[in-house]
Structures are given as C-alpha cells and as structure tokens.
N, C-alpha and C. Protein backbone atom coordinates (compact mmCIF):
# COMPACT_ATOMS: atom_id res chain seq x y z
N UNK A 1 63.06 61.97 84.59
CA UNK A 1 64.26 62.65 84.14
C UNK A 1 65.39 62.34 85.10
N UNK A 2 66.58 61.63 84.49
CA UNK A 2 67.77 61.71 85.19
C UNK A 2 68.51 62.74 85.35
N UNK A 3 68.64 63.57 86.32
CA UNK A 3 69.68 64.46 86.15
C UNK A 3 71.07 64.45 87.52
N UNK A 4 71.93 64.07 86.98
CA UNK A 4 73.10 64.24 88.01
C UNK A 4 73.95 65.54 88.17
N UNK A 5 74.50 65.70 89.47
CA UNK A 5 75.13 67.31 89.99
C UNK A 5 76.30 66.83 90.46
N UNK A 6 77.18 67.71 90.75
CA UNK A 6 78.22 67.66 91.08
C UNK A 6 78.79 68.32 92.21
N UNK A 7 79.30 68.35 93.02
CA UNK A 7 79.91 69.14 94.25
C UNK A 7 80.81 70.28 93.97
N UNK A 8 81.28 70.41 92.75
CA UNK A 8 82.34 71.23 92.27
C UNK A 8 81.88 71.70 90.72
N UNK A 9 82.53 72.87 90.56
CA UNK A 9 82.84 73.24 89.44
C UNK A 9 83.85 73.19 88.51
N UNK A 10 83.55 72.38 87.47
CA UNK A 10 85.25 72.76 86.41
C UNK A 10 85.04 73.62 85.37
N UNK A 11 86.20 74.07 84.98
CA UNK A 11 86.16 74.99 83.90
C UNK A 11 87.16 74.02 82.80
N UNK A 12 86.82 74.65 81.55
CA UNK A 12 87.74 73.98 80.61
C UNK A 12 88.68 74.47 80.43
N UNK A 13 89.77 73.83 80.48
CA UNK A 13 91.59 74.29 80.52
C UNK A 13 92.18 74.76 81.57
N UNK A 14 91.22 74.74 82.85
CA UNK A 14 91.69 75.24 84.08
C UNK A 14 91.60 73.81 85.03
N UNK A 15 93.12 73.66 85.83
CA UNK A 15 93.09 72.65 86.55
C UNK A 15 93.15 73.35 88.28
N UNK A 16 92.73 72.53 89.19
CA UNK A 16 92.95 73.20 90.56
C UNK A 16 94.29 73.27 90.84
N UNK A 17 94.65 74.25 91.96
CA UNK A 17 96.43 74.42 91.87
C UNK A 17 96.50 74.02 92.55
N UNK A 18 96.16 72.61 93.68
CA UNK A 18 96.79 71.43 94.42
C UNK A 18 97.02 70.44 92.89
N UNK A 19 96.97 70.37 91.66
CA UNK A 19 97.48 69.70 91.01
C UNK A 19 98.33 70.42 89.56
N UNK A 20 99.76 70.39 90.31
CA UNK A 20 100.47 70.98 89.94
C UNK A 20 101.26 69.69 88.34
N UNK A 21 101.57 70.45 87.40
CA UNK A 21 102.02 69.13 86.84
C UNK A 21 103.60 68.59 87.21
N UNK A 22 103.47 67.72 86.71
CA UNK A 22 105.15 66.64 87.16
C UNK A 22 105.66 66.65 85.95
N UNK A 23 106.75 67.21 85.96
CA UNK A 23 107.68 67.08 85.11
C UNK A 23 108.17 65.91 84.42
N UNK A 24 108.54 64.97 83.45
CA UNK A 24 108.27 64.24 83.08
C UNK A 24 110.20 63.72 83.25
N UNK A 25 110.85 62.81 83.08
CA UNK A 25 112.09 62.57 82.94
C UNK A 25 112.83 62.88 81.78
N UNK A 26 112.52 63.10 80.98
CA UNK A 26 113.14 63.66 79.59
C UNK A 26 112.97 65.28 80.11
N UNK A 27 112.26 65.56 80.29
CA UNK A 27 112.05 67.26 80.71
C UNK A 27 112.80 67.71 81.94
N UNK A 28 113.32 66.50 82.86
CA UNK A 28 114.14 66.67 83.99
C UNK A 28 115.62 66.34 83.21
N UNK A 29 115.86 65.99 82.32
CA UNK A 29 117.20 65.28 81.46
C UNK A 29 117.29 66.17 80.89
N UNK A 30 116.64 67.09 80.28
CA UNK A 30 116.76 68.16 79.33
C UNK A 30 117.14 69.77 80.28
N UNK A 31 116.59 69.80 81.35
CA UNK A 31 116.71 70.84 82.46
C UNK A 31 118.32 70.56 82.62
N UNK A 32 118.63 69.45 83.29
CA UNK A 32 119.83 68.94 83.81
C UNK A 32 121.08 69.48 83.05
N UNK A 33 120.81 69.00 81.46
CA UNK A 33 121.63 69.27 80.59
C UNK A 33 121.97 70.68 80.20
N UNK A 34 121.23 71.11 80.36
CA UNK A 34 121.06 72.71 79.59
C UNK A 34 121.96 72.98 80.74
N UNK A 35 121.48 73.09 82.26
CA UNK A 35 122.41 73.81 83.50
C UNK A 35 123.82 73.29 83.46
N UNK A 36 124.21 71.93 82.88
CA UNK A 36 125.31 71.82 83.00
C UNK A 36 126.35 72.39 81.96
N UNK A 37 125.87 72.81 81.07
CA UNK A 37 126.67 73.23 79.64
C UNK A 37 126.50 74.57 79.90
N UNK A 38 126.09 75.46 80.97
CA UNK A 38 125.96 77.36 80.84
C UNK A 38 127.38 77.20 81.36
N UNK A 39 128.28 76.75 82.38
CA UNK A 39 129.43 77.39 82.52
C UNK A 39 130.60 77.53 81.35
N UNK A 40 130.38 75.89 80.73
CA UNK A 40 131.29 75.97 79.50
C UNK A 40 130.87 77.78 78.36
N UNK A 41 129.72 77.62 78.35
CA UNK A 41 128.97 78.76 77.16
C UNK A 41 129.44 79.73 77.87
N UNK A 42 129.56 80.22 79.04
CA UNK A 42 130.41 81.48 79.95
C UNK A 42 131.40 81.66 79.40
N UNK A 43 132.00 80.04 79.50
CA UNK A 43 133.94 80.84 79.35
C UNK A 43 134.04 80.92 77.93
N UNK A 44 132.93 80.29 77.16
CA UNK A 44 132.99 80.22 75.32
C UNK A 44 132.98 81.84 75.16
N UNK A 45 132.09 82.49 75.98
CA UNK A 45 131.90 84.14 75.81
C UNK A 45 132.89 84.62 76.32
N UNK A 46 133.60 84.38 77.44
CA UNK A 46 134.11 85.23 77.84
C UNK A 46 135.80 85.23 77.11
N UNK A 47 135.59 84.01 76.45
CA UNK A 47 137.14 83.96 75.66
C UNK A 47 136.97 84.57 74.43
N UNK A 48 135.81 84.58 73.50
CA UNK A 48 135.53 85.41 72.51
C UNK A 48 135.49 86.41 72.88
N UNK A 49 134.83 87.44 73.77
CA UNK A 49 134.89 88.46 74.11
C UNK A 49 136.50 89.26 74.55
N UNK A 50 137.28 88.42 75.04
CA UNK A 50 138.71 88.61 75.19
C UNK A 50 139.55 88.80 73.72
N UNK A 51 139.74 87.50 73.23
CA UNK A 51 140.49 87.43 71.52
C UNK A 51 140.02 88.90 71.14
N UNK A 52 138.55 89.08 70.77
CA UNK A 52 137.84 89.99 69.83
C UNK A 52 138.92 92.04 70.56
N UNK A 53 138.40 91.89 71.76
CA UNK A 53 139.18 93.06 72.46
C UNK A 53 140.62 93.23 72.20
N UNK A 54 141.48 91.99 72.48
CA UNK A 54 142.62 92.11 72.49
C UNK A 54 142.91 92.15 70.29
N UNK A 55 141.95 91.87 69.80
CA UNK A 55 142.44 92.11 68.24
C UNK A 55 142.34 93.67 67.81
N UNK A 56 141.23 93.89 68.67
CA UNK A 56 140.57 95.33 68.14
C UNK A 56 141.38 96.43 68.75
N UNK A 57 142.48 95.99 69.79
CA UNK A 57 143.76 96.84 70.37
C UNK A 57 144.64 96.89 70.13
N UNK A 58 145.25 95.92 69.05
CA UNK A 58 146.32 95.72 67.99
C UNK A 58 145.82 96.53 66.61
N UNK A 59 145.08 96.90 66.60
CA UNK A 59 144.90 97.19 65.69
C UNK A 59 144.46 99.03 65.16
C-alpha cells in the first residue's frame, strides 16, 4: 500500500494569511478611478444641495 502524508493541513476555501491576494491591474485602474471622480461627485452634491435650498427659499 502506497500511502503519502503531508506536513500540513489544508482546508477547502481557506488559504494561509502569509498569502494575501494581489490585486490585479484592472482592479488597481478601477480603485484609482473611482478615488479620483469622489471630489467632482462632492461638489456635484454639494451644488445640488445648494440650487435645491436656495429654490425651496424663494419659494
């Protein structure tokens, strides 16, 4: 009978946490992008939020 052992244990769907995953370049391009477009989406809110106030005080 052949039987081989192993020094370690794995589990299925569990990786050790010295192997963390790497982000891939599309997923670093996609991070990038998103952080650079929140300030524009700020002032997009904060100018809607202004118009909308200043209509609802004319009125």
């Amino acid at each position: 009978m052949n039987a081989t052992t192993t020094n370690h244990t794995q589990f299925a769907g569990l990786t050790p946490a010295t192997d963390a995953p790497v982000p891939t370049d599309y997923i670093r391009f996609a991070q990038n992008s998103f952080l650079t477009e929140l300030p524009g989406v700020a002032f997009g809110l904060i100018t809607l939020a202004y118009l909308i106030t200043s209509l609802l005080a004319l009125a």
